[in-house]
Protein backbone atom coordinates (compact mmCIF):
# COMPACT_ATOMS: atom_id res chain seq x y z
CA UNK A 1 29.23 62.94 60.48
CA UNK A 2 30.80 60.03 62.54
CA UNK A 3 32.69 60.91 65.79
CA UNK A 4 35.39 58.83 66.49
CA UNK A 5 37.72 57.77 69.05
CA UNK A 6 41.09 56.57 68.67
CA UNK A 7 42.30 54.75 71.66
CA UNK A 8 45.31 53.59 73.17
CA UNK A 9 47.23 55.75 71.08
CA UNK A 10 50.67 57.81 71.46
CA UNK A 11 50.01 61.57 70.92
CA UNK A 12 53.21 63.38 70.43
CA UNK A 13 55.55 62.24 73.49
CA UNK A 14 52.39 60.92 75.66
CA UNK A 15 51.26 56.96 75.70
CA UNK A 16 47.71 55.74 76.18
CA UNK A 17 45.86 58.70 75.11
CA UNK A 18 42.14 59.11 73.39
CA UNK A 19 41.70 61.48 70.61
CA UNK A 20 38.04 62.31 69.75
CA UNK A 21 37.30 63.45 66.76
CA UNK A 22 33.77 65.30 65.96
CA UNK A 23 32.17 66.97 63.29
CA UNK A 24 35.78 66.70 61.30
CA UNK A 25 37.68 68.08 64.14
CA UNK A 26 39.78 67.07 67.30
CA UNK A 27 37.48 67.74 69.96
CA UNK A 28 39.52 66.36 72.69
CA UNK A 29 42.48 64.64 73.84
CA UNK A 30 42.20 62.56 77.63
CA UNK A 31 44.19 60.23 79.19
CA UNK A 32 43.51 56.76 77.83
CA UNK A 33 41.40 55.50 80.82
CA UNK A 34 38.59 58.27 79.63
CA UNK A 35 36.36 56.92 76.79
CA UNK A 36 34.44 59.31 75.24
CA UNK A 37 31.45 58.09 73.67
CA UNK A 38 31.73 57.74 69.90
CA UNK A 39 30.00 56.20 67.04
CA UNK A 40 33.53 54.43 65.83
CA UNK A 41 36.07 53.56 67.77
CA UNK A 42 39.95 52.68 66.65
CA UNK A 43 42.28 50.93 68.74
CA UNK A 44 45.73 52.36 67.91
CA UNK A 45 47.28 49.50 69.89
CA UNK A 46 50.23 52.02 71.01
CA UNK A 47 50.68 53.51 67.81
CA UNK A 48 51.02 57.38 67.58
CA UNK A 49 48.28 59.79 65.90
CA UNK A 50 49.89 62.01 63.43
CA UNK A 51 49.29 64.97 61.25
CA UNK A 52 48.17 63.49 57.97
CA UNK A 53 50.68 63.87 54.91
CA UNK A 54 51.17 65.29 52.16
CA UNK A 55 53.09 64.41 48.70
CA UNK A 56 53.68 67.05 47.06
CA UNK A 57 54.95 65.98 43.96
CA UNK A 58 53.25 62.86 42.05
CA UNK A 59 52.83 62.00 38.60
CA UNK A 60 49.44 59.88 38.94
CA UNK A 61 49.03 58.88 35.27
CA UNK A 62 52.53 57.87 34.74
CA UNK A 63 52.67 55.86 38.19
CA UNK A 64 49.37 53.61 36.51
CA UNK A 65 50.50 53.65 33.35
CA UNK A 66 54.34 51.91 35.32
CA UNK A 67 52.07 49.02 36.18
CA UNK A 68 51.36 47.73 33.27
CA UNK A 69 54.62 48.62 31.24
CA UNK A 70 58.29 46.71 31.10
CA UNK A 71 60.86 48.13 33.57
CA UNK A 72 64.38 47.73 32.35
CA UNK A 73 65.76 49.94 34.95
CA UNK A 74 67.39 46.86 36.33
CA UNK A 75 68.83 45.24 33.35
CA UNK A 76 72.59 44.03 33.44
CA UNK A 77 73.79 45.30 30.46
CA UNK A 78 72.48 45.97 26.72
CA UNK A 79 72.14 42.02 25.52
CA UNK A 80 69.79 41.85 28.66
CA UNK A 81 68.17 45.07 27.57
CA UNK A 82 67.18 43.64 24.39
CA UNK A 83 66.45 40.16 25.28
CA UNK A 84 64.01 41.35 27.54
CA UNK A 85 62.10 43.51 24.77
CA UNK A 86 61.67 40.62 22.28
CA UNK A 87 60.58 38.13 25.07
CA UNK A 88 57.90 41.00 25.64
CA UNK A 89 57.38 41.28 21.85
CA UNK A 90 56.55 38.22 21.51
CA UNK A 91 53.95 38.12 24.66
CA UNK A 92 52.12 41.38 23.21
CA UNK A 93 48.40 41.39 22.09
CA UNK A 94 47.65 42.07 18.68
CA UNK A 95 47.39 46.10 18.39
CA UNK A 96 49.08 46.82 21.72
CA UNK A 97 52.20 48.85 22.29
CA UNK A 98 55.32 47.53 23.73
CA UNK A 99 55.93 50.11 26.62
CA UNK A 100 59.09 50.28 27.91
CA UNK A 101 60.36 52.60 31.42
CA UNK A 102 63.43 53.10 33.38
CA UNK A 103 65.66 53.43 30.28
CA UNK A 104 69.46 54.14 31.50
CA UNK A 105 71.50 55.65 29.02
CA UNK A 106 74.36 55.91 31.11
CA UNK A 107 74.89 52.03 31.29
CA UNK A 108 73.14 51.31 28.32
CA UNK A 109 74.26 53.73 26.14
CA UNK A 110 72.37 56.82 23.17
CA UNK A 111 69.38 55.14 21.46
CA UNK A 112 66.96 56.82 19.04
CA UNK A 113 65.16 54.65 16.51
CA UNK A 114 67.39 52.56 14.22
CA UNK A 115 69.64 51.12 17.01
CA UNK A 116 66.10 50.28 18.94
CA UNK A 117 64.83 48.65 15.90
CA UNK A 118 68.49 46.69 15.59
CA UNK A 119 68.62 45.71 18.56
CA UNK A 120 65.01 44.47 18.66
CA UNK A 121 64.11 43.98 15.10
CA UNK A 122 60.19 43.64 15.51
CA UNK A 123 56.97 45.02 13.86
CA UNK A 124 55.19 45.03 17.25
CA UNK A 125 55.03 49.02 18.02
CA UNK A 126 57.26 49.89 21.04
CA UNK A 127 58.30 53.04 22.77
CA UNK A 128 60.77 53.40 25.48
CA UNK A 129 61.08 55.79 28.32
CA UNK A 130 64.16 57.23 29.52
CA UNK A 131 64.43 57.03 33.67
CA UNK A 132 63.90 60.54 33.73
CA UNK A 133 60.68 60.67 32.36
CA UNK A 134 60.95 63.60 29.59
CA UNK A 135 62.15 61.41 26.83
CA UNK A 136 60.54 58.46 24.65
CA UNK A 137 61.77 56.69 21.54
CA UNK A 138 60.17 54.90 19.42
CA UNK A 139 61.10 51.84 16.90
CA UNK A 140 60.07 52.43 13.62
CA UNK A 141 56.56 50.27 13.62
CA UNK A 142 55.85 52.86 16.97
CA UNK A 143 56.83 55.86 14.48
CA UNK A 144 54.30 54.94 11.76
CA UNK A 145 51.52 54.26 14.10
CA UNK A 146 52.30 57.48 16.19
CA UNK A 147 52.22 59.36 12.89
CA UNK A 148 49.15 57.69 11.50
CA UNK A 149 47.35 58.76 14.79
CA UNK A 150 48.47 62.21 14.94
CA UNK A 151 48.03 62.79 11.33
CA UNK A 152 51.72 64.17 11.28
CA UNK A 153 55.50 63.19 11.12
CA UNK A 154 57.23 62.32 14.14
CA UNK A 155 60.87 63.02 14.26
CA UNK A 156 63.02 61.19 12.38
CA UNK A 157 64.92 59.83 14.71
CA UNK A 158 62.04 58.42 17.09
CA UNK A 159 62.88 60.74 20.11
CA UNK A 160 60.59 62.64 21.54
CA UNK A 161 61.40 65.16 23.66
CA UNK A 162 58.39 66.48 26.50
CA UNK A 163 55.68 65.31 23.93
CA UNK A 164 53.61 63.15 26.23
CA UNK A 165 50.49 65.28 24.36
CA UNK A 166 51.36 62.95 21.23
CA UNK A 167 51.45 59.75 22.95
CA UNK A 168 48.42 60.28 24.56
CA UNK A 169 46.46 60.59 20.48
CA UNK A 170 46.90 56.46 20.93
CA UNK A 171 44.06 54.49 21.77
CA UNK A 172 43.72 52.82 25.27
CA UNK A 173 47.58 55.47 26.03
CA UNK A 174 45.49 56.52 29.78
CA UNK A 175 45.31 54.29 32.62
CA UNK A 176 41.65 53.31 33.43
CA UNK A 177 39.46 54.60 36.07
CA UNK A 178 40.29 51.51 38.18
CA UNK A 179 44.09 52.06 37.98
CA UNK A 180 44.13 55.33 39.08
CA UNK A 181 42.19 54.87 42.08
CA UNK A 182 44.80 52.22 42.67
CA UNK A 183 47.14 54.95 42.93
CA UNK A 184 44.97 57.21 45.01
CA UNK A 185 45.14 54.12 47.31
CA UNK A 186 48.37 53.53 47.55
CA UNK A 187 49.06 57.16 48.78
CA UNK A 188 46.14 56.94 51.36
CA UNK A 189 47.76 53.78 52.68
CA UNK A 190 50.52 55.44 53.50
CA UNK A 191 49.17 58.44 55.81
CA UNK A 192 48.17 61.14 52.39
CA UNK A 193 45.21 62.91 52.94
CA UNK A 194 46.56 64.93 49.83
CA UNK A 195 48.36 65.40 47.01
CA UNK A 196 49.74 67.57 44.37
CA UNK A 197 50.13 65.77 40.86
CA UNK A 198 52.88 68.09 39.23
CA UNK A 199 52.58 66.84 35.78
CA UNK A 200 53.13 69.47 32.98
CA UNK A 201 50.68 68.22 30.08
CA UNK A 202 47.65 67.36 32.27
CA UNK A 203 44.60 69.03 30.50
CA UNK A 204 41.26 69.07 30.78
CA UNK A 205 40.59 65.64 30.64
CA UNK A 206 42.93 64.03 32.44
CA UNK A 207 42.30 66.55 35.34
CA UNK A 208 38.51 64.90 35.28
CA UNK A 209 39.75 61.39 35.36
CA UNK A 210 42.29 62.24 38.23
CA UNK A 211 39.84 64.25 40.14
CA UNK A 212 37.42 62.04 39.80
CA UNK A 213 39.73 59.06 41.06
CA UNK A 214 40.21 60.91 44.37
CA UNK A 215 36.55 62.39 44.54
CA UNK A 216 36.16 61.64 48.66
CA UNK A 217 39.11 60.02 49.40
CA UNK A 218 42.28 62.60 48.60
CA UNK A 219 42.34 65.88 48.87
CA UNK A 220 44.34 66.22 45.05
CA UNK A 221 45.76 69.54 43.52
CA UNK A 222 46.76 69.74 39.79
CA UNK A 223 49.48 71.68 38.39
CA UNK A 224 49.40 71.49 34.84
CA UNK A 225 49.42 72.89 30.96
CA UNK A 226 46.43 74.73 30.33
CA UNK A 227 45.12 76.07 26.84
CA UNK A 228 47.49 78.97 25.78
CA UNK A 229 44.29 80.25 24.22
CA UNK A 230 41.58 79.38 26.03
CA UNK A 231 42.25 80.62 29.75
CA UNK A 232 44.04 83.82 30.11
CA UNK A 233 41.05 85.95 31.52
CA UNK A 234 39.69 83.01 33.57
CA UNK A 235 42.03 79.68 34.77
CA UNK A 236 39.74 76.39 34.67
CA UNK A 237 38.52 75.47 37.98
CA UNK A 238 40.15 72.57 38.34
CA UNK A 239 43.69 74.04 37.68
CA UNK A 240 45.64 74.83 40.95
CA UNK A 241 48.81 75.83 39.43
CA UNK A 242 50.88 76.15 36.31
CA UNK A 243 53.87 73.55 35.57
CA UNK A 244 57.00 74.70 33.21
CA UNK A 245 59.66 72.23 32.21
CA UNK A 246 63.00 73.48 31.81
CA UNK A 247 64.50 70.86 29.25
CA UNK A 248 68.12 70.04 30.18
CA UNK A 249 68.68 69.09 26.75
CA UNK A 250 67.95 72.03 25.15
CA UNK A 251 67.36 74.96 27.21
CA UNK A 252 64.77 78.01 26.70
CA UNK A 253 65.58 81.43 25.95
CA UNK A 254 65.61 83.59 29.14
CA UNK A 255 63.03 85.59 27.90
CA UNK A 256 60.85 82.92 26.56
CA UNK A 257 60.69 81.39 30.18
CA UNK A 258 59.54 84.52 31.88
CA UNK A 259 57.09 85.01 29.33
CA UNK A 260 55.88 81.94 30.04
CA UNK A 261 55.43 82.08 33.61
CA UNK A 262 53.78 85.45 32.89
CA UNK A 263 51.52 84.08 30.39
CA UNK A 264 50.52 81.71 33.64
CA UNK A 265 49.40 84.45 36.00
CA UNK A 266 47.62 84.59 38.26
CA UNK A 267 48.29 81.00 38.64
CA UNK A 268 51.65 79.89 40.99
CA UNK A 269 54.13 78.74 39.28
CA UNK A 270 55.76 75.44 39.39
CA UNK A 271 59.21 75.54 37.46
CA UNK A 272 61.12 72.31 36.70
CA UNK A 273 64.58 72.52 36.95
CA UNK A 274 67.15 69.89 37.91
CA UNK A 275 70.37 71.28 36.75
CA UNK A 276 72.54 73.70 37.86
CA UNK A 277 72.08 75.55 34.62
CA UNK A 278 68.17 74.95 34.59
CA UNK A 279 68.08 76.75 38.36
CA UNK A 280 70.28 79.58 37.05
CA UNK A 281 67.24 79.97 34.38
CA UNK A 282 64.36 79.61 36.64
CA UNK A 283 66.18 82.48 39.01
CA UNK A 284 66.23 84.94 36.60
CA UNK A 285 63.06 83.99 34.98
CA UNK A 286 61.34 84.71 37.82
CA UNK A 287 63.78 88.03 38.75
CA UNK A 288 60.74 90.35 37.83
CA UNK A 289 57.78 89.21 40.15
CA UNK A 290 57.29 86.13 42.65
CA UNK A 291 53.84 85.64 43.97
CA UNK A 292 52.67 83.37 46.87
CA UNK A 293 52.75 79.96 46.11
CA UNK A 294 55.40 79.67 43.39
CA UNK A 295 58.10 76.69 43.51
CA UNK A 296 60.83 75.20 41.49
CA UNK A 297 60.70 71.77 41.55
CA UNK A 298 63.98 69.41 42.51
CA UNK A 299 66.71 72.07 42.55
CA UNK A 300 69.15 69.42 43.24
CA UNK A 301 72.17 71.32 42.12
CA UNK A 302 72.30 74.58 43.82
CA UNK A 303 75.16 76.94 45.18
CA UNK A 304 74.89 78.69 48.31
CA UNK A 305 74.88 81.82 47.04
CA UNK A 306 71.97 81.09 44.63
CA UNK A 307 69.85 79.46 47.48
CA UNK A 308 70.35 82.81 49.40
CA UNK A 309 69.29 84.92 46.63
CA UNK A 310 65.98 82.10 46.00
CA UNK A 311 65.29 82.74 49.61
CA UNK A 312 65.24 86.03 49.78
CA UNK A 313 62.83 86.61 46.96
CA UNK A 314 59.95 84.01 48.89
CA UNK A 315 60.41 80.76 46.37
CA UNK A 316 59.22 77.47 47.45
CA UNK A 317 60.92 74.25 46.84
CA UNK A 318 59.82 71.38 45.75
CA UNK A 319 62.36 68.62 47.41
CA UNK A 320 62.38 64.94 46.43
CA UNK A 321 65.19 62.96 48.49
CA UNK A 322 63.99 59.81 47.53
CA UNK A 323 66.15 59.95 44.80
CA UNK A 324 69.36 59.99 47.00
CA UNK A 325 68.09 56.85 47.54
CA UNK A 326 66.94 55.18 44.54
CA UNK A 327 69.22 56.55 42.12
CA UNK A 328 72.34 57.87 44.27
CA UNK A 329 74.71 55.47 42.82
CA UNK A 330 74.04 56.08 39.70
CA UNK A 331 74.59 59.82 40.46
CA UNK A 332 77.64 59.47 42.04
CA UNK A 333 79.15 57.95 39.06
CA UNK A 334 77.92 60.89 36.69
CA UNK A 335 78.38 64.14 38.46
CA UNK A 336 81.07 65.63 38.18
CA UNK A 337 83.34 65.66 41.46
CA UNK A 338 82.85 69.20 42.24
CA UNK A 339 78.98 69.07 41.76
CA UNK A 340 78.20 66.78 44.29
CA UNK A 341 78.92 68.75 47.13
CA UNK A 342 75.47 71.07 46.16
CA UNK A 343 73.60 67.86 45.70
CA UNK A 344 70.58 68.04 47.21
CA UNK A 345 71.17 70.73 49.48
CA UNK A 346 68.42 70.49 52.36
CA UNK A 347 69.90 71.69 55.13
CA UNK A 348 71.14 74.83 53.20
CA UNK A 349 67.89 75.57 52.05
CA UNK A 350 66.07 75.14 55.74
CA UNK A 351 68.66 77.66 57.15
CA UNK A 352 68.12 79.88 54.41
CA UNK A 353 64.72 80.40 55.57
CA UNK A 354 63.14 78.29 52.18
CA UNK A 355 59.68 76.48 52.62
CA UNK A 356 60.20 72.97 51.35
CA UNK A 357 57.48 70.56 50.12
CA UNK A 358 58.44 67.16 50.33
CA UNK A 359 57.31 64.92 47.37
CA UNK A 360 57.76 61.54 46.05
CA UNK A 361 57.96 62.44 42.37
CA UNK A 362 56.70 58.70 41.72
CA UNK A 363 56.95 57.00 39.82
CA UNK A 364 60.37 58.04 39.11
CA UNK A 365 61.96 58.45 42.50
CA UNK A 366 60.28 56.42 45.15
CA UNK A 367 56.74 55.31 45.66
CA UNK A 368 57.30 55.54 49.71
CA UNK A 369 56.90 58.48 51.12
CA UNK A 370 58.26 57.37 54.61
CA UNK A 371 61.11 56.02 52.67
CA UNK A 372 61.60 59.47 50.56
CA UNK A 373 61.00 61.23 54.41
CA UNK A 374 64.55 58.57 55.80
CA UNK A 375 66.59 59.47 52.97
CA UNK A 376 66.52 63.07 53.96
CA UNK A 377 67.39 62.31 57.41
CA UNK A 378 70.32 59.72 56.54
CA UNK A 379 71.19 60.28 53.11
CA UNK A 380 72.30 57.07 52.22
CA UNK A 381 72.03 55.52 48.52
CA UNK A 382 70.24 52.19 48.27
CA UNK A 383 73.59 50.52 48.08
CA UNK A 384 74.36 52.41 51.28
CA UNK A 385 76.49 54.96 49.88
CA UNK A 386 76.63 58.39 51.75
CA UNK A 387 75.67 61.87 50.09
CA UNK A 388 76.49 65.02 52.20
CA UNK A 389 75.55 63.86 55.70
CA UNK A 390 75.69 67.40 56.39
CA UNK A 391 73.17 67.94 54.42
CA UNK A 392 71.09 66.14 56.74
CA UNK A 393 67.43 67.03 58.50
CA UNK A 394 66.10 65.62 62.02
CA UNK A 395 63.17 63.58 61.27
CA UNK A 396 60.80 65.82 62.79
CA UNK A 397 62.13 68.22 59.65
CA UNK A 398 61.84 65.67 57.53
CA UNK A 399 57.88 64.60 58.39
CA UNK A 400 57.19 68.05 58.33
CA UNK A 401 58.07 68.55 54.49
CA UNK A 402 55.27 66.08 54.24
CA UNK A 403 53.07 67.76 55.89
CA UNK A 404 50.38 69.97 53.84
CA UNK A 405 52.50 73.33 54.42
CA UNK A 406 55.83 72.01 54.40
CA UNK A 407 58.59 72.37 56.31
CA UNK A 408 59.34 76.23 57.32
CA UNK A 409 61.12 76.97 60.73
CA UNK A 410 61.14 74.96 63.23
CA UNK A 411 60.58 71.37 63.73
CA UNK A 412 59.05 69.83 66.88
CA UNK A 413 57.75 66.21 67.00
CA UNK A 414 54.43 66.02 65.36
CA UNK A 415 51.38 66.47 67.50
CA UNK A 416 47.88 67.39 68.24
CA UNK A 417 46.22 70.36 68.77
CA UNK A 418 42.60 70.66 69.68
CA UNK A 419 40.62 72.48 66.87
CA UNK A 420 42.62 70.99 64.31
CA UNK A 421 41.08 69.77 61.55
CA UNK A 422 41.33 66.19 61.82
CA UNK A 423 43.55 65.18 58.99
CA UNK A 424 45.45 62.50 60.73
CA UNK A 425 47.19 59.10 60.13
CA UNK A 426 47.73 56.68 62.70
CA UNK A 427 51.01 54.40 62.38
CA UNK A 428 52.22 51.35 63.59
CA UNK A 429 54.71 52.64 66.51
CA UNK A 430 55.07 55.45 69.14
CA UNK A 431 57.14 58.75 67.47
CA UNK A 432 60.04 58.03 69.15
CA UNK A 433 60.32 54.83 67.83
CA UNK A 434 59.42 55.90 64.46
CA UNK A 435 62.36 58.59 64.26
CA UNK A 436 64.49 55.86 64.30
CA UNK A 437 63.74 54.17 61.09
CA UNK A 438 60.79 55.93 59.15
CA UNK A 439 61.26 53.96 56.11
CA UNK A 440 60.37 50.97 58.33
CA UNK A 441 57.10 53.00 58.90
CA UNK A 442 53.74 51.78 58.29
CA UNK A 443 50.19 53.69 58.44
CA UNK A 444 47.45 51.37 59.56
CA UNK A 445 44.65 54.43 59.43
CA UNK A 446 43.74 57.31 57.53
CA UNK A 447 41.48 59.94 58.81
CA UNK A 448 40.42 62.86 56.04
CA UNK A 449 37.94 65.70 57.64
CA UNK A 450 36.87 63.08 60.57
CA UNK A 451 36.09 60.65 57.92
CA UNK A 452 38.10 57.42 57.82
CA UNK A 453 39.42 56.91 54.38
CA UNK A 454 41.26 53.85 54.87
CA UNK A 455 42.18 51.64 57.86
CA UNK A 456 44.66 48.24 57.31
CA UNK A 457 41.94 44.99 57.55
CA UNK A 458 41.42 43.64 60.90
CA UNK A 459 42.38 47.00 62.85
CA UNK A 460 39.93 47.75 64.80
């Protein structure tokens, strides 16, 4: 294994310092006039060495599949909406799919089939994707193929509610091997050395294609939907966790839930649930047992009272402020007045003694972590709105949900240790520079188990 030595670097509070790295492990950390001998040697030109991060909370498939699809999230107003659909209508391939994401019902109003197919009035197959990501709806060309393909109806009305397992009966519906090591990529070029992909229908193979995408380069955990059937005495190897949508549209029976998330075990559970109605759920669902490991994902609407009780029983959460900034306006305009006071309630949680696990959630939130890591610190909407500054965290708090274990206690500014695995990104500016502005943050190395995954071209 190559031993490196990063030079010139800030380590914690401490300028022009040399980390060596052997055998996958910090091995030493001397002033920077000491230069150890080492096969490789990075020059960190000032920057610090950091812990390397974490998102824990990416949809991998859907973030390739983005790429290649139209976003409409920034369309002015319905005539826009559909003037951009035909103009991509016409542009399709013979036998493709016209796939649309970022659909905003609040602006743009209710669509299911007939008003997509009046409004665009085209044979080309096309399916839409609400922002959220747990709703599609088809135009009636996308219905027939769908339903020729799954050698079924679809609904009526087009919608499709959590039914990604349909979609995904249409030829060429997964991202390539190419395109998801793009998005392995683009996390390691931002610090990752890992990741949790939180995506409830993964199965089998998907899991390969993803794993096999990060084979060397990310350290990637899959929560997903197994086989009801197939996997109660023994989980498949490459499942790390189970994944339960809560659908706000229609929620489950109390009892169905826990059944479900005992139907899991001995998995952890991951429980989605963005409303304050869907959190109510999840915290009786799982009333009778918690085990190590279990989550609910977002909680963004949360009482006090409720986050005590969540605490007390040993629940993780999963916490995504990069929506505060990517879709705070928006928010702000539909919840109601006395709801956004428990929006996104971070610094109730940390007091309440809650492990948080910072995550992305791209590509519905924000594909930056550093950016996701500043809007929990200043809470500010992208059009500079402010959401609960006391809801705030410190920066260090903030890195640290990004961190493999979270964020649980307290928060000093990241550092070293010797005997640490070396896991470690190196950025473009001291720490105390980067606490400033850590959306303005950029990694220019990636270390993995003392094995450079990634450096930016020309740092050497």
């Amino acid at each position: 294994m190559t031993s490196i030595a990063i030079v010139n670097a800030s380590v914690g509070l401490h300028d022009d310092q040399t980390v060596l790295i052997d055998r996958g492990v910090v091995v030493g950390i001397f002033d920077g006039h000491i230069l150890p001998k080492a096969t490789t040697t990075i020059d960190a030109l000032g920057g610090a060495v950091l812990p390397g991060l974490w998102d824990h909370h990416v949809h991998l498939h859907a973030s390739a599949a983005r790429k290649r699809s139209v976003d409409v999230s920034g369309v002015r107003d319905i005539r826009d909406f559909a003037e951009v659909l035909l103009k991509a209508a016409g542009e399709v391939r013979p036998g493709e799919w016209v796939r649309v994401v970022g659909y905003n019902d609040g602006k743009l109003g209710e669509l299911e089939s007939r008003r997509l197919h009046e409004l665009v009035p085209t044979e080309i197959p096309m399916r839409v994707q609400h922002r959220g990501g747990h709703q599609w709806v088809l135009n009636p060309a996308g219905a027939r193929v769908l339903a020729e393909a799954a050698g079924r109806e679809v609904p009526a009305d087009g919608v499709l509610w959590e039914d990604d397992t349909l979609l995904h009966l249409l030829a060429g519906s997964r991202p390539s091997a190419a395109e998801l090591k793009a998005e392995v990529r683009h996390l390691v070029q931002q610090g990752c050395v890992g990741a949790t992909d939180m995506t409830a229908t993964t199965g089998s193979e998907a899991a390969e294609a993803l794993l096999c995408a990060a084979q060397d380069v990310l350290n990637l955990q899959l929560f997903g939907s197994p086989d009801p059937e197939g996997w109660r005495s023994k989980a498949p190897a490459w499942l790390n966790g189970a994944k339960i949508v809560i659908s706000d549209h229609k929620l489950p029976p109390p009892e169905g839930l826990q059944n479900q998330i005992l139907a899991s075990r001995p998995l952890p559970v991951a429980v989605h649930a963005v409303t304050a109605s869907a959190l109510a759920l999840a915290a009786w669902a799982f009333s009778g047992e918690v085990r190590v490991g279990d989550r609910i994902e977002h909680a963004f609407l949360a009482s006090s009272g409720l986050i005590g009780e969540l605490a007390q029983r040993g629940l993780f959460i999963g916490a995504h402020p990069g929506f505060i900034w990517s879709q705070g306006d928006r928010l702000l305009q539909q919840l109601e007045e006395d709801e956004i006071p428990d929006y996104q309630k971070l610094r109730t949680w940390h007091r309440a003694g809650t492990r948080l696990l910072g995550g992305t959630d791209m590509p519905f939130a924000t594909e930056n972590l550093w950016r996701a890591m500043q809007s929990a610190v200043d809470r500010r909407t992208s059009g500079g709105r402010l959401i609960n500054a006391q809801e705030a965290l410190s920066p260090e708090e903030a890195f640290a949900m990004f961190t493999k274990d979270g964020l649980h206690g307290r928060a000093k500014a990241p550092v070293l240790g010797l005997g640490d695995v070396a896991d470690l990104c190196v950025i473009d500016r001291p720490w105390r520079q980067a606490r400033k502005d850590l959306a303005t943050v950029r990694a220019k190395a990636t270390i993995h188990s003392g094995v450079i995954r990634w450096r930016s071209s020309g740092w050497d």
